[in-house]
C-alpha atoms as a PDB file:
ATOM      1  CA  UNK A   1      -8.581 -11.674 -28.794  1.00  0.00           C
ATOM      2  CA  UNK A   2      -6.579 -13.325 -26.070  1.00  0.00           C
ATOM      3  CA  UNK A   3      -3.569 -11.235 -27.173  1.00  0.00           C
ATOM      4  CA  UNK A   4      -5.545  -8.097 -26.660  1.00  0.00           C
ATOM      5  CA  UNK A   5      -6.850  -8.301 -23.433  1.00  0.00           C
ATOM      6  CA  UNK A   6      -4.058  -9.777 -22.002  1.00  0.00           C
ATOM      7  CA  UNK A   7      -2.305  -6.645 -20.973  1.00  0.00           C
ATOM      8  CA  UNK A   8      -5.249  -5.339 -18.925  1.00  0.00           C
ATOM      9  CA  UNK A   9      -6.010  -8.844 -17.539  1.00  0.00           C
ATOM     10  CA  UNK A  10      -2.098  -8.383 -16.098  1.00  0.00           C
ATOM     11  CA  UNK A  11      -2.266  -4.438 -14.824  1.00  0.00           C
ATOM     12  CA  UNK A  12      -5.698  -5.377 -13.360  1.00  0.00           C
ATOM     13  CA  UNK A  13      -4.416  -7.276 -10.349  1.00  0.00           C
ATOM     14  CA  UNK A  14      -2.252  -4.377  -9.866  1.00  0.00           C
ATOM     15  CA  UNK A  15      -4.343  -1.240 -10.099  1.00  0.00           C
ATOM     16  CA  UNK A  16      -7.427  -2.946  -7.520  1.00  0.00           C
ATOM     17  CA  UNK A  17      -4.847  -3.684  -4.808  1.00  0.00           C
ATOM     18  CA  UNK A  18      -5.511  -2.267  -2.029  1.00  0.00           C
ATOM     19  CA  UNK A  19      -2.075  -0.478  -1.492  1.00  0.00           C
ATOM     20  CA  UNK A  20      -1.494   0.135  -5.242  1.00  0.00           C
ATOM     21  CA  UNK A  21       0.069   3.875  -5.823  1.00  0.00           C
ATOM     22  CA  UNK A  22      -0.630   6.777  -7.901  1.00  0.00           C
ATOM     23  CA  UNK A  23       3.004   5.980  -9.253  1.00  0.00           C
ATOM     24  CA  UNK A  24       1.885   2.633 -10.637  1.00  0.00           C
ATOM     25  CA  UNK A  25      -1.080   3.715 -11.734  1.00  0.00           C
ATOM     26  CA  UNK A  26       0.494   5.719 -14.457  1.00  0.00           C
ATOM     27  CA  UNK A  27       3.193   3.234 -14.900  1.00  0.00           C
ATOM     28  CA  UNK A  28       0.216   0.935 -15.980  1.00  0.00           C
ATOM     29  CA  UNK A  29      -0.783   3.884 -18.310  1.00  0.00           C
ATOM     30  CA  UNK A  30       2.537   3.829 -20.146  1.00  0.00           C
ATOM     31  CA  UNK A  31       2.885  -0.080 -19.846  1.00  0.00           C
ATOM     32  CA  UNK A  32      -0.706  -0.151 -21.966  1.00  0.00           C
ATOM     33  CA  UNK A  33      -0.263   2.546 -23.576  1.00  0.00           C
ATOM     34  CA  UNK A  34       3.496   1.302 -25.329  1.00  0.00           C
ATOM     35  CA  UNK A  35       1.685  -2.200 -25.540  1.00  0.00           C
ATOM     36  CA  UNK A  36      -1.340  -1.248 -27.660  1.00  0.00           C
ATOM     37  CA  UNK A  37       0.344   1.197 -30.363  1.00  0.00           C
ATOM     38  CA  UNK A  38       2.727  -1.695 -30.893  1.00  0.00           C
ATOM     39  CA  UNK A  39      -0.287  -4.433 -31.071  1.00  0.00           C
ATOM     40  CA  UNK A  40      -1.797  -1.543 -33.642  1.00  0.00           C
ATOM     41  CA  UNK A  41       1.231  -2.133 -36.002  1.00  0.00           C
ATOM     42  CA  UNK A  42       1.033  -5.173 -35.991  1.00  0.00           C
ATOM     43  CA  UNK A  43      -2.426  -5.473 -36.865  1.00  0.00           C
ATOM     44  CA  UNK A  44      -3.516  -7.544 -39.896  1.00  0.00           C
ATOM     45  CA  UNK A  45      -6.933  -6.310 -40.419  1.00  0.00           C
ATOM     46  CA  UNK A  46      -9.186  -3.269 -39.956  1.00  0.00           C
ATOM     47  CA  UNK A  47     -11.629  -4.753 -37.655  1.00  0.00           C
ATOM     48  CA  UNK A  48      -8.541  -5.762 -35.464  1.00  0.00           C
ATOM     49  CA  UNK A  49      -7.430  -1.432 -36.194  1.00  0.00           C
ATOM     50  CA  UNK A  50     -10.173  -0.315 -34.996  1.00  0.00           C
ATOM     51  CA  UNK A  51     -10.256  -2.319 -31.688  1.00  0.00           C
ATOM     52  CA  UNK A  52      -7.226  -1.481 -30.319  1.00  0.00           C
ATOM     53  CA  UNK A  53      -7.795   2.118 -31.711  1.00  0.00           C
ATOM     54  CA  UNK A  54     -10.839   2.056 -29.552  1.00  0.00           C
ATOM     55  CA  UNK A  55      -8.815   0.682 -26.755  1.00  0.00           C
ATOM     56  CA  UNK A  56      -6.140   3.545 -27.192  1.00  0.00           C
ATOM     57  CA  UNK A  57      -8.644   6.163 -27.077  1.00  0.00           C
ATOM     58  CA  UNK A  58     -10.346   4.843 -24.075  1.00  0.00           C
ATOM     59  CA  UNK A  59      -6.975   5.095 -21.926  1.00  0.00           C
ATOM     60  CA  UNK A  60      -6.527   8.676 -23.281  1.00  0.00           C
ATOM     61  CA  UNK A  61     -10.005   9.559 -21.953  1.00  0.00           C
ATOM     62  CA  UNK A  62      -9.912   7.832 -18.645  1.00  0.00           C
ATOM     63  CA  UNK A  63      -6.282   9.982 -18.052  1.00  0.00           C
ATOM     64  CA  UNK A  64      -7.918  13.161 -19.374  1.00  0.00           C
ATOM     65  CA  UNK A  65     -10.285  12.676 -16.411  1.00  0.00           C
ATOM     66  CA  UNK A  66      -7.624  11.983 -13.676  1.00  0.00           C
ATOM     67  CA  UNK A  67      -6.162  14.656 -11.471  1.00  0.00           C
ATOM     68  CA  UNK A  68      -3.011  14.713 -13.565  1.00  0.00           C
ATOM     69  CA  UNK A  69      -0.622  16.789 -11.322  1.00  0.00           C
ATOM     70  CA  UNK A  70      -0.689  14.321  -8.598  1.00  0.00           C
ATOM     71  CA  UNK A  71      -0.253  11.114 -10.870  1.00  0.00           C
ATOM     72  CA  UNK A  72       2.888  12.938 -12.236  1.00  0.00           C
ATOM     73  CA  UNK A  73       4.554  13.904  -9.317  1.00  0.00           C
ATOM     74  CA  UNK A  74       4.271  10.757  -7.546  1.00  0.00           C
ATOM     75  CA  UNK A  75       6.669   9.304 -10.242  1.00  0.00           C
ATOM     76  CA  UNK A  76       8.509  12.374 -10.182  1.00  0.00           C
ATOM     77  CA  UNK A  77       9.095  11.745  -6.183  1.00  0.00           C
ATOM     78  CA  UNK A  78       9.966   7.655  -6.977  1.00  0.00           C
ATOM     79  CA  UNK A  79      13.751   7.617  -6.799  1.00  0.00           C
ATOM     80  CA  UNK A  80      13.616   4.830  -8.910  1.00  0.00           C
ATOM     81  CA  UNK A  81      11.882   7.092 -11.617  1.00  0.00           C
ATOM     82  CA  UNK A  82      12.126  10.494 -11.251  1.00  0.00           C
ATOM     83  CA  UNK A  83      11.826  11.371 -14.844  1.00  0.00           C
ATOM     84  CA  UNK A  84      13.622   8.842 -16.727  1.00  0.00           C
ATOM     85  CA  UNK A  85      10.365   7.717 -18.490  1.00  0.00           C
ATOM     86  CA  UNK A  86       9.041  11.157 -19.311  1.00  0.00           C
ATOM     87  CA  UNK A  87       9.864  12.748 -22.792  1.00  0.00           C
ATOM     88  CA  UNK A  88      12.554  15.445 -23.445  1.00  0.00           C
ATOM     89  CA  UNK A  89       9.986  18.307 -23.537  1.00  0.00           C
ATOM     90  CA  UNK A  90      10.475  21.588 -22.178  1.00  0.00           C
ATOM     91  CA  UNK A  91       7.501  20.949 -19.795  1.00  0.00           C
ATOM     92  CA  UNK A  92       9.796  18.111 -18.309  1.00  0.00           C
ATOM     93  CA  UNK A  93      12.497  20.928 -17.475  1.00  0.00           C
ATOM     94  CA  UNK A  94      13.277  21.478 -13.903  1.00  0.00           C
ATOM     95  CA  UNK A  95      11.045  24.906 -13.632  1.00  0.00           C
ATOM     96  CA  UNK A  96       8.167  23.612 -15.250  1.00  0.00           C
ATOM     97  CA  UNK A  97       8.492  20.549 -12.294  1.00  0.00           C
ATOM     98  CA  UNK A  98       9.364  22.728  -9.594  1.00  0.00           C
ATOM     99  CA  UNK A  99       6.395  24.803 -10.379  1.00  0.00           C
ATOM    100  CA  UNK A 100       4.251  21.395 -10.491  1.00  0.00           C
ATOM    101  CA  UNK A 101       5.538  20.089  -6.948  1.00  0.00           C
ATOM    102  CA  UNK A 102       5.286  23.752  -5.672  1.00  0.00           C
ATOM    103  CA  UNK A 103       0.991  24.311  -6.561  1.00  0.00           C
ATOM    104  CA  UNK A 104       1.185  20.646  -5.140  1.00  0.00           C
ATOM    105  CA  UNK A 105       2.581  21.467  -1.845  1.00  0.00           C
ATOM    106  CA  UNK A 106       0.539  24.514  -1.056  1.00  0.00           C
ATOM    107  CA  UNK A 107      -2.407  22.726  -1.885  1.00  0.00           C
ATOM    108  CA  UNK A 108      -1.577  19.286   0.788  1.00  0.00           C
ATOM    109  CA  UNK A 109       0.078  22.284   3.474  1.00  0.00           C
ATOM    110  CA  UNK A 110      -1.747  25.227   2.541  1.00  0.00           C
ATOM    111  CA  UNK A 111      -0.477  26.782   5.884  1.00  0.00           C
ATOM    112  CA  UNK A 112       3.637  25.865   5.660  1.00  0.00           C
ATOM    113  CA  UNK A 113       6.334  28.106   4.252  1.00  0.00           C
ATOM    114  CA  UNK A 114       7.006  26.284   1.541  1.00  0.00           C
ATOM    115  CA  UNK A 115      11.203  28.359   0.903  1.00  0.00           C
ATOM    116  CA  UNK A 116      12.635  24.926   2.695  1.00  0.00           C
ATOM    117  CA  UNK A 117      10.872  22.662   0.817  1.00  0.00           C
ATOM    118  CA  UNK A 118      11.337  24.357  -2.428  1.00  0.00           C
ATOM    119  CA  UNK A 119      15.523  23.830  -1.987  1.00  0.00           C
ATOM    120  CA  UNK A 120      15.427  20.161  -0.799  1.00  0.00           C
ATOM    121  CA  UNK A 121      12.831  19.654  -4.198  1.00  0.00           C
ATOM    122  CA  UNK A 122      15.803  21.483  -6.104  1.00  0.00           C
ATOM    123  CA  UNK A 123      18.661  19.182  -4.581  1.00  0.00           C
ATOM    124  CA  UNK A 124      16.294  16.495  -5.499  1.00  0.00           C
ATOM    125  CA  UNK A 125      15.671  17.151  -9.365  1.00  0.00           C
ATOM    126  CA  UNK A 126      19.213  17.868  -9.620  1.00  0.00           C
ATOM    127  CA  UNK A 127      20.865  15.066  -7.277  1.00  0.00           C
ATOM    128  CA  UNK A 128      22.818  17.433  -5.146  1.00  0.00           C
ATOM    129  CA  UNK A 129      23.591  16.982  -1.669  1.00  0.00           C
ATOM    130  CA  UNK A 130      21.817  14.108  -0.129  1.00  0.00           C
ATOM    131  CA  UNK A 131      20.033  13.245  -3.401  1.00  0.00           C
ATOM    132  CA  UNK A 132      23.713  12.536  -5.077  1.00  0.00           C
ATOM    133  CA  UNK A 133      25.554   9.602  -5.517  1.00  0.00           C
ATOM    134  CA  UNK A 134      25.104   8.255  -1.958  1.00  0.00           C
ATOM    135  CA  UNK A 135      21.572   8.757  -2.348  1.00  0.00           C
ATOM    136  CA  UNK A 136      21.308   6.553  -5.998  1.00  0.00           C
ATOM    137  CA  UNK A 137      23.950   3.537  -4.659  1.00  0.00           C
ATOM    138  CA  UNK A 138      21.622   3.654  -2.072  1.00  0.00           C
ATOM    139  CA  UNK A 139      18.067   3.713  -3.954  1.00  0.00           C
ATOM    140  CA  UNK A 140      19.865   0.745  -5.654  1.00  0.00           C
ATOM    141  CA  UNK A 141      20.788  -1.226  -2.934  1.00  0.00           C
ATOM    142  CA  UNK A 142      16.860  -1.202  -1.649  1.00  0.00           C
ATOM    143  CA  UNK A 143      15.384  -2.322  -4.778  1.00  0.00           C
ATOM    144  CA  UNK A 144      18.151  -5.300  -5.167  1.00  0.00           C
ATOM    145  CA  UNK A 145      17.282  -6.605  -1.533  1.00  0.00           C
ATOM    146  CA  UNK A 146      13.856  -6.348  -1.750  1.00  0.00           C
ATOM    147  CA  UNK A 147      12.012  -9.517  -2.053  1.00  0.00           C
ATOM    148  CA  UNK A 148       8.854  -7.991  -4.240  1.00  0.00           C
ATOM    149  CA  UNK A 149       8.757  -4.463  -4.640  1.00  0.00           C
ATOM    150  CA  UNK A 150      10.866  -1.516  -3.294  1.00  0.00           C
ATOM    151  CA  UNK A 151       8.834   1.113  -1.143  1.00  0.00           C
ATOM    152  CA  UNK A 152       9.886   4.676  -2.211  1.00  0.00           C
ATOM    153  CA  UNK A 153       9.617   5.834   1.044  1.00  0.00           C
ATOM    154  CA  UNK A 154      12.082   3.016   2.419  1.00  0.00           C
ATOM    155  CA  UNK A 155      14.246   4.688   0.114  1.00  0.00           C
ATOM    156  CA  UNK A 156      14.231   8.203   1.728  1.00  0.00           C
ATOM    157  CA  UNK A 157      14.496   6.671   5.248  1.00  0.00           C
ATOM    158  CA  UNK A 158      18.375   5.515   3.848  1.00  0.00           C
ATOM    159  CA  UNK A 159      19.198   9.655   4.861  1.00  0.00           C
ATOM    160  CA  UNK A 160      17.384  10.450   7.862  1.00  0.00           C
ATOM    161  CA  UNK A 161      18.178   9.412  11.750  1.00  0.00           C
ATOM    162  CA  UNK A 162      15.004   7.513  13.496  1.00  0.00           C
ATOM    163  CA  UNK A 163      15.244   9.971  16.136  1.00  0.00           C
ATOM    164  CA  UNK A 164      14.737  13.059  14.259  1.00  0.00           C
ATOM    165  CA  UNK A 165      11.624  15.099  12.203  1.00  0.00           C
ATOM    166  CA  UNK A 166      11.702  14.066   8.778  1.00  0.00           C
ATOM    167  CA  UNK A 167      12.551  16.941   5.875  1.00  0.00           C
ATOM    168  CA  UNK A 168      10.232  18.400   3.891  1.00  0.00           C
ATOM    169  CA  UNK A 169      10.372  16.439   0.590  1.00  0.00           C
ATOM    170  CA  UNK A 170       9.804  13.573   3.052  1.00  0.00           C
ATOM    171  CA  UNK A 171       6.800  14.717   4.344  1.00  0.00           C
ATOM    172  CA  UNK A 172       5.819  15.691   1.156  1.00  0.00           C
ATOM    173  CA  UNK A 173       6.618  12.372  -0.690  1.00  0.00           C
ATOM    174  CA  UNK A 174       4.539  10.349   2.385  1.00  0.00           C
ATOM    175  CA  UNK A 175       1.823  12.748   2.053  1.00  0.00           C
ATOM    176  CA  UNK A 176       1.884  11.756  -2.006  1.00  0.00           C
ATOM    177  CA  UNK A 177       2.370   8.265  -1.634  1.00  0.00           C
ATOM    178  CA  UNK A 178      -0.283   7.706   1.147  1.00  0.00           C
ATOM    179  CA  UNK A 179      -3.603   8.522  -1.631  1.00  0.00           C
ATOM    180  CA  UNK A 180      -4.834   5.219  -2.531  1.00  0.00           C
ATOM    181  CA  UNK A 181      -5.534   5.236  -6.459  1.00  0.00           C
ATOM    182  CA  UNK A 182      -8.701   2.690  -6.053  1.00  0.00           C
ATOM    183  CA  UNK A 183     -11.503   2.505  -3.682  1.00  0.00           C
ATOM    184  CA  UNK A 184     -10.650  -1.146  -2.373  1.00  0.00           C
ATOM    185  CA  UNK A 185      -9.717  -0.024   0.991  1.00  0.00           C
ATOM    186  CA  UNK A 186     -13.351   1.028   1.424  1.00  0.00           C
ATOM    187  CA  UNK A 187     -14.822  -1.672  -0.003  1.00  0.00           C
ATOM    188  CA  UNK A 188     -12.587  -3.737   2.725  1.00  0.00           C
ATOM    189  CA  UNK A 189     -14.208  -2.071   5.435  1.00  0.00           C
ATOM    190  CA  UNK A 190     -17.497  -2.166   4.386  1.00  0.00           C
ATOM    191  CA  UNK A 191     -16.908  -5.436   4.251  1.00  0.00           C
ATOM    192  CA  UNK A 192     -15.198  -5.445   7.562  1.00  0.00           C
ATOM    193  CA  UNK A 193     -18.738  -4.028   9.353  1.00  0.00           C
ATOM    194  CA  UNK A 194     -21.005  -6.386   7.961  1.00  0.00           C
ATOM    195  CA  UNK A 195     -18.793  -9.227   9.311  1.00  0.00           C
ATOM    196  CA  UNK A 196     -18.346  -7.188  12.849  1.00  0.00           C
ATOM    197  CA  UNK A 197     -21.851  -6.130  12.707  1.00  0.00           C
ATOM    198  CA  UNK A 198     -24.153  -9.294  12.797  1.00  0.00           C
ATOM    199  CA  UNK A 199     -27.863 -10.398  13.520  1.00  0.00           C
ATOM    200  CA  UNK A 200     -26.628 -11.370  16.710  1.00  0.00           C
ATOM    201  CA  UNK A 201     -24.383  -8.339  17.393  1.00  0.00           C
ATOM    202  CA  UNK A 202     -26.480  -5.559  16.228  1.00  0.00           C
ATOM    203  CA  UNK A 203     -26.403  -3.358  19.706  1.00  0.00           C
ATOM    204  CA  UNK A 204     -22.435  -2.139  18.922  1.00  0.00           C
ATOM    205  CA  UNK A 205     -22.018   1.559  18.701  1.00  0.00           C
ATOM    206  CA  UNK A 206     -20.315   3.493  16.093  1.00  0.00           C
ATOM    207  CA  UNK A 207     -17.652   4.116  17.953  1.00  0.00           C
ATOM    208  CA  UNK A 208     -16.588   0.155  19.279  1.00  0.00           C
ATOM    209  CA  UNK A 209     -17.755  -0.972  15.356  1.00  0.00           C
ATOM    210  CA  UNK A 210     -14.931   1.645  13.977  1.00  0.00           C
ATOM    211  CA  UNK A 211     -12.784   0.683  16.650  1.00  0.00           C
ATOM    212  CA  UNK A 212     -12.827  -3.228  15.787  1.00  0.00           C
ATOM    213  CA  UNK A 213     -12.691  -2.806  12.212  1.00  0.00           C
ATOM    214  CA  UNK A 214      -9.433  -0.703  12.331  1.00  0.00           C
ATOM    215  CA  UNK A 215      -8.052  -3.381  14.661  1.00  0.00           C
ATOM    216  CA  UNK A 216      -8.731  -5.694  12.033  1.00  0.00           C
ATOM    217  CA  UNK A 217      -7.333  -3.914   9.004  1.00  0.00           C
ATOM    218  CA  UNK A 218      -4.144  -3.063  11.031  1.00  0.00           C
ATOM    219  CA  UNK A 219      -3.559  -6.918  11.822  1.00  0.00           C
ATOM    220  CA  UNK A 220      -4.372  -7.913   8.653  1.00  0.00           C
ATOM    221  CA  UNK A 221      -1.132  -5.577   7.276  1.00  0.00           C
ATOM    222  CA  UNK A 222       0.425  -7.263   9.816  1.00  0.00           C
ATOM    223  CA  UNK A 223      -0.406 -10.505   8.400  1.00  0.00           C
ATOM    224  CA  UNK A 224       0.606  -9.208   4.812  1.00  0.00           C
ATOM    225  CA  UNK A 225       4.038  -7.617   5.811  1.00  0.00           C
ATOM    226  CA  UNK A 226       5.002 -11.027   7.828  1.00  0.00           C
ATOM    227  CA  UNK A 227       4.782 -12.760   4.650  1.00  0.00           C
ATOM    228  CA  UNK A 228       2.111 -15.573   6.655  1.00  0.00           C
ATOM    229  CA  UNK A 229      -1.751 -14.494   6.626  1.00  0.00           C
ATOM    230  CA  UNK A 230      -2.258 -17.330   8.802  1.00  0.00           C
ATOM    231  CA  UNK A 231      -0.055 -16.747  11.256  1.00  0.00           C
ATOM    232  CA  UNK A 232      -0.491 -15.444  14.869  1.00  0.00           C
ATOM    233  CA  UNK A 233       0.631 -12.585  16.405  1.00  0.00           C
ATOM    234  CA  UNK A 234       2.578 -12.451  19.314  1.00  0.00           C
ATOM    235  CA  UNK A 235       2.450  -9.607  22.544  1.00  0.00           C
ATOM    236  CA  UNK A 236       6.572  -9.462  21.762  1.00  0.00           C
ATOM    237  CA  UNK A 237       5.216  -7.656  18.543  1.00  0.00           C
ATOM    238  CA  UNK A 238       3.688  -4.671  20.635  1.00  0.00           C
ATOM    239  CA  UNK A 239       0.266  -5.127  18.580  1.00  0.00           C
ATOM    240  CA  UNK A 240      -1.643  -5.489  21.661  1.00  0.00           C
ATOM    241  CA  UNK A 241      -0.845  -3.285  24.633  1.00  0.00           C
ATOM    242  CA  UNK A 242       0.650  -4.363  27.701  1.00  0.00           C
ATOM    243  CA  UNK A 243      -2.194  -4.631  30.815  1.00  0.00           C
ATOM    244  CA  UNK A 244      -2.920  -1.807  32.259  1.00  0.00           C
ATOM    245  CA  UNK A 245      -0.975  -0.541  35.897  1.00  0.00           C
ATOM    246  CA  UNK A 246      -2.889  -1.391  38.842  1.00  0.00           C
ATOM    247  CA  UNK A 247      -5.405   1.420  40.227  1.00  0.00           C
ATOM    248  CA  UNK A 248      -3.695   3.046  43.323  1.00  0.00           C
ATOM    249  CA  UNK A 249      -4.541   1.675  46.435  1.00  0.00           C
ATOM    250  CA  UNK A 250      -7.922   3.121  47.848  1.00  0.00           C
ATOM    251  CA  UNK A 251      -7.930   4.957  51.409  1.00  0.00           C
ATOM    252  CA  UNK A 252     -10.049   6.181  53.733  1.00  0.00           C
ATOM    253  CA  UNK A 253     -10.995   9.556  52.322  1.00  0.00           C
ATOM    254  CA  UNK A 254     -11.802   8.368  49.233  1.00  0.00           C
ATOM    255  CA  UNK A 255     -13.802   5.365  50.176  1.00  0.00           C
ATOM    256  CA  UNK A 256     -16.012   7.582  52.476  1.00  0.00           C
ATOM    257  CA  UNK A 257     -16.262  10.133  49.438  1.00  0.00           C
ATOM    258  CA  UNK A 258     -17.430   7.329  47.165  1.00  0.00           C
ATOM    259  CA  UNK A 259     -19.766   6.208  49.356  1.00  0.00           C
ATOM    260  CA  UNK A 260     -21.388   9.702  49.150  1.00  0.00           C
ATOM    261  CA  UNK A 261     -21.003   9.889  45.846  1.00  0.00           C
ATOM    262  CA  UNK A 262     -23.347   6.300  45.037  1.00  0.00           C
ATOM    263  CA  UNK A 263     -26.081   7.863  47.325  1.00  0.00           C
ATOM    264  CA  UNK A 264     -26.549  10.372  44.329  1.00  0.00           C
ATOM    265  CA  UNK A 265     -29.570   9.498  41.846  1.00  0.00           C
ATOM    266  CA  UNK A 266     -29.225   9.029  38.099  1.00  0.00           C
ATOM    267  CA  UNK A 267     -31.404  12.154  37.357  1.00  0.00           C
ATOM    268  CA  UNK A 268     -29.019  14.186  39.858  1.00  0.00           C
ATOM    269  CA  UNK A 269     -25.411  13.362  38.001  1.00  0.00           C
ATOM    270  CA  UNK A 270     -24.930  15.991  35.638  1.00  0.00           C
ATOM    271  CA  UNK A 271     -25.385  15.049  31.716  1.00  0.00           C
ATOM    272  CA  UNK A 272     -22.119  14.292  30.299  1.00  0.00           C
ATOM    273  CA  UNK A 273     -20.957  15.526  26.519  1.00  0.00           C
ATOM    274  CA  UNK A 274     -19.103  12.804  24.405  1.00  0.00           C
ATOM    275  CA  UNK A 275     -17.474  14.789  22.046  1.00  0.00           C
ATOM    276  CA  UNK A 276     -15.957  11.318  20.394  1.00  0.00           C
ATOM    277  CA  UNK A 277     -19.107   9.962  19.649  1.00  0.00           C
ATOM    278  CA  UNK A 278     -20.373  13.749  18.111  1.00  0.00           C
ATOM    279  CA  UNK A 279     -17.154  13.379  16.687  1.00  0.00           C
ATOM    280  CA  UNK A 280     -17.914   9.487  14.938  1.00  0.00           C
ATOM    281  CA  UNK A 281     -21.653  10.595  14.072  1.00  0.00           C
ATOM    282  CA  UNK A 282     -22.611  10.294  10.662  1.00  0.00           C
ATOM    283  CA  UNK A 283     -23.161  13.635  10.436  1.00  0.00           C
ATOM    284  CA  UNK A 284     -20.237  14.975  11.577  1.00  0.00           C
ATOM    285  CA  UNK A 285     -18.876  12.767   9.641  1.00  0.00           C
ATOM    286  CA  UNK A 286     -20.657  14.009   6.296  1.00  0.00           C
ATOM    287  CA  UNK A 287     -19.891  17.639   7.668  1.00  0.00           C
ATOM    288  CA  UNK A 288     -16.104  16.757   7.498  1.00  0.00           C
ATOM    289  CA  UNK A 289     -16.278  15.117   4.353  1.00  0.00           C
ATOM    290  CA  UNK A 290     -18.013  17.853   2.728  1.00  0.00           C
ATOM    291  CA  UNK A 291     -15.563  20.452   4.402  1.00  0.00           C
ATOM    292  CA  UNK A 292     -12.681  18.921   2.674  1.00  0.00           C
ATOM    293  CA  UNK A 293     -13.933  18.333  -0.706  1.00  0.00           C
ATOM    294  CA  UNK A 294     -14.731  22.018  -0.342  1.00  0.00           C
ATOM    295  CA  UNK A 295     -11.655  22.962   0.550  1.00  0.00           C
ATOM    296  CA  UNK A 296      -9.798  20.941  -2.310  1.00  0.00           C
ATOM    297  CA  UNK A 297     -11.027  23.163  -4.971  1.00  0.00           C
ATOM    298  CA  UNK A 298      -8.074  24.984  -6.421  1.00  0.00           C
ATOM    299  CA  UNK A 299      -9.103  28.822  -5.572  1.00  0.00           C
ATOM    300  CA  UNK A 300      -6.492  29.797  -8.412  1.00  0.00           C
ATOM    301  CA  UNK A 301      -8.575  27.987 -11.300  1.00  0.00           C
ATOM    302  CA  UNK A 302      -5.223  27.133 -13.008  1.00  0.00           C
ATOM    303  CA  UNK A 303      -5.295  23.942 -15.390  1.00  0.00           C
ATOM    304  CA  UNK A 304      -2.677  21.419 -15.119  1.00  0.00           C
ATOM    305  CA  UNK A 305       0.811  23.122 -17.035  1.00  0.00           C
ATOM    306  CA  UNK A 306       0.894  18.956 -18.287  1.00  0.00           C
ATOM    307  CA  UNK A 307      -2.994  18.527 -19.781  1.00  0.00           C
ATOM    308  CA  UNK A 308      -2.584  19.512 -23.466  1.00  0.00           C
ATOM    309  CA  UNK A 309       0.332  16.580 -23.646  1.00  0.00           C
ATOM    310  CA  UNK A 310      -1.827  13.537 -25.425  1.00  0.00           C
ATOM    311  CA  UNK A 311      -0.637  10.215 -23.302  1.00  0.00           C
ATOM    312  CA  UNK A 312       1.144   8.446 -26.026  1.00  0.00           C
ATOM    313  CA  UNK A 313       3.679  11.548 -26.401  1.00  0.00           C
ATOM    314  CA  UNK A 314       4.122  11.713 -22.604  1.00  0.00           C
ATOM    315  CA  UNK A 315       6.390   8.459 -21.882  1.00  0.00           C
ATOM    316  CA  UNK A 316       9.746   7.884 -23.738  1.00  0.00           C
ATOM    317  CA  UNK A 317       8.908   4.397 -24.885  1.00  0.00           C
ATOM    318  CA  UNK A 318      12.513   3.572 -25.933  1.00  0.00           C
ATOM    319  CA  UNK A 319      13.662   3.467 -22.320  1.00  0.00           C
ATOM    320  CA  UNK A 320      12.576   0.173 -21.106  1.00  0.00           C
ATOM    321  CA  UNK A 321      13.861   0.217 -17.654  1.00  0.00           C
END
């Protein structure tokens, strides 16, 4: 038993991080995938069969239920994968990818040409220009210096300048890589307002109560990219703004115009609009919400060109890289 439910007990940490990847998450598919049909052959009894059997079929349902174009092209977009562990099929060819990444990017920028991207995805699958050799020494140089893992979008940073707009594929690869595969980051922040949001600090608005528990969450990557959770943060770091200018000096004119301006009642100050706070309401919050799940429909009705492959005949299981 220990054997069996020791490859889930080491993907698990993984997949409920809360920066894990839609890359790793099907990396963990293949990972459990290779590891159960070789824990099948080795079974010694049909009670043992049948568990792991049940085990297999549960991974193939849980992918059948996963937006499959996305999980696949986030690998396909990892320079350290690309499509090394997918099987020599014909749906692996470079037309049935292009027209993958293609539906993907009209869908994330339904409203850009998408002729410029479609080349730099080209020079990509077929490591021309600045996806050759360059590009690979370079992809290889990042994942031997980094300490843990290699970020694939460190890697595409290696062929842009700092000071200028980044390309297509890498707006398209940042757009891919920013979906968070698990719901952790939520349960963080839920977690985040009932700390902020006490018996003894219940008058805080929506607004100050999003505010502070963004603050938090950004210093706590902060924390986690300096290596030291307990460590401090200093003003050198920019985290904290520098204090604001003085206000100009006052004069005359404006003092007497102030003073006429405090005679005025409450009830006589026009009504101001907050459009922030509209904008933070629950409701327009649900509004928005509901406005983008509608809009993430595919209009086409076009099924995945990869759902009829069964998950054990997607990977090539003899590359162990």
């Amino acid at each position: 038993m220990v054997v069996h439910l020791q490859p889930l007990s080491l993907v698990i940490n993984i997949a409920q991080a809360a920066h894990c990847r839609l890359d790793e998450v099907l990396i963990i598919f293949r990972f459990l995938i290779s590891k159960y049909i070789d824990l099948r052959g080795k079974a010694t009894s049909v009670e043992e069969k049948l568990m792991i059997q049940a085990i297999i079929d549960s991974l193939k349902k849980c992918w059948s239920k996963c937006d499959q174009d996305v999980f696949l092209a986030a690998v396909i977009l990892n320079p350290l994968y690309r499509i090394k562990h997918f099987t020599r099929i014909r749906k692996f060819n470079n037309a049935r990818i292009m027209t993958l990444l293609v539906k993907l990017w009209d869908q994330l920028f339904p409203n850009t040409p998408s002729d410029e991207s479609q080349t730099e995805l080209l020079e990509y699958l077929e490591g021309h220009r600045d996806y050759g050799v360059e590009f690979t020494n370079w992809v290889d140089l990042v994942r031997s210096s980094a300490e843990t893992e290699a970020y694939p979008l460190k890697m595409y940073e290696g062929i842009c300048f700092q000071d200028t707009e980044p390309t297509p594929l890498q707006k398209f690869a940042h757009r891919i890589f920013s979906i968070c595969a698990n719901s952790a980051s939520c349960e963080h922040l839920f977690s985040l307002f009932s700390a902020v949001l006490t018996k003894l600090r219940s008058r805080l608005g929506l607004k100050d109560l999003t505010n502070l528990a963004e603050l938090c969450l950004h210093l706590r990557d902060e924390y986690t990219q300096m290596g030291d959770k307990k460590g401090r943060l200093h003003r050198a770091r920019k985290i904290i703004p520098d204090p604001l200018h003085p206000p100009p000096p006052v004069t005359s004119e404006t003092s007497t115009d102030s003073l006429q301006s405090d005679d005025l009642s409450v009830s006589e100050q026009p009504e101001t609009h907050n459009e922030d706070e509209d904008y933070h309401s629950l409701r327009s919050i649900a509004s928005i919400l509901a406005q983008r799940s509608f809009d993430d429909e595919d209009a086409t009705g076009s099924a995945s060109l990869f759902s009829n492959v069964p998950l054990q005949q997607l990977f090539n299981f003899m590359d162990e890289s």
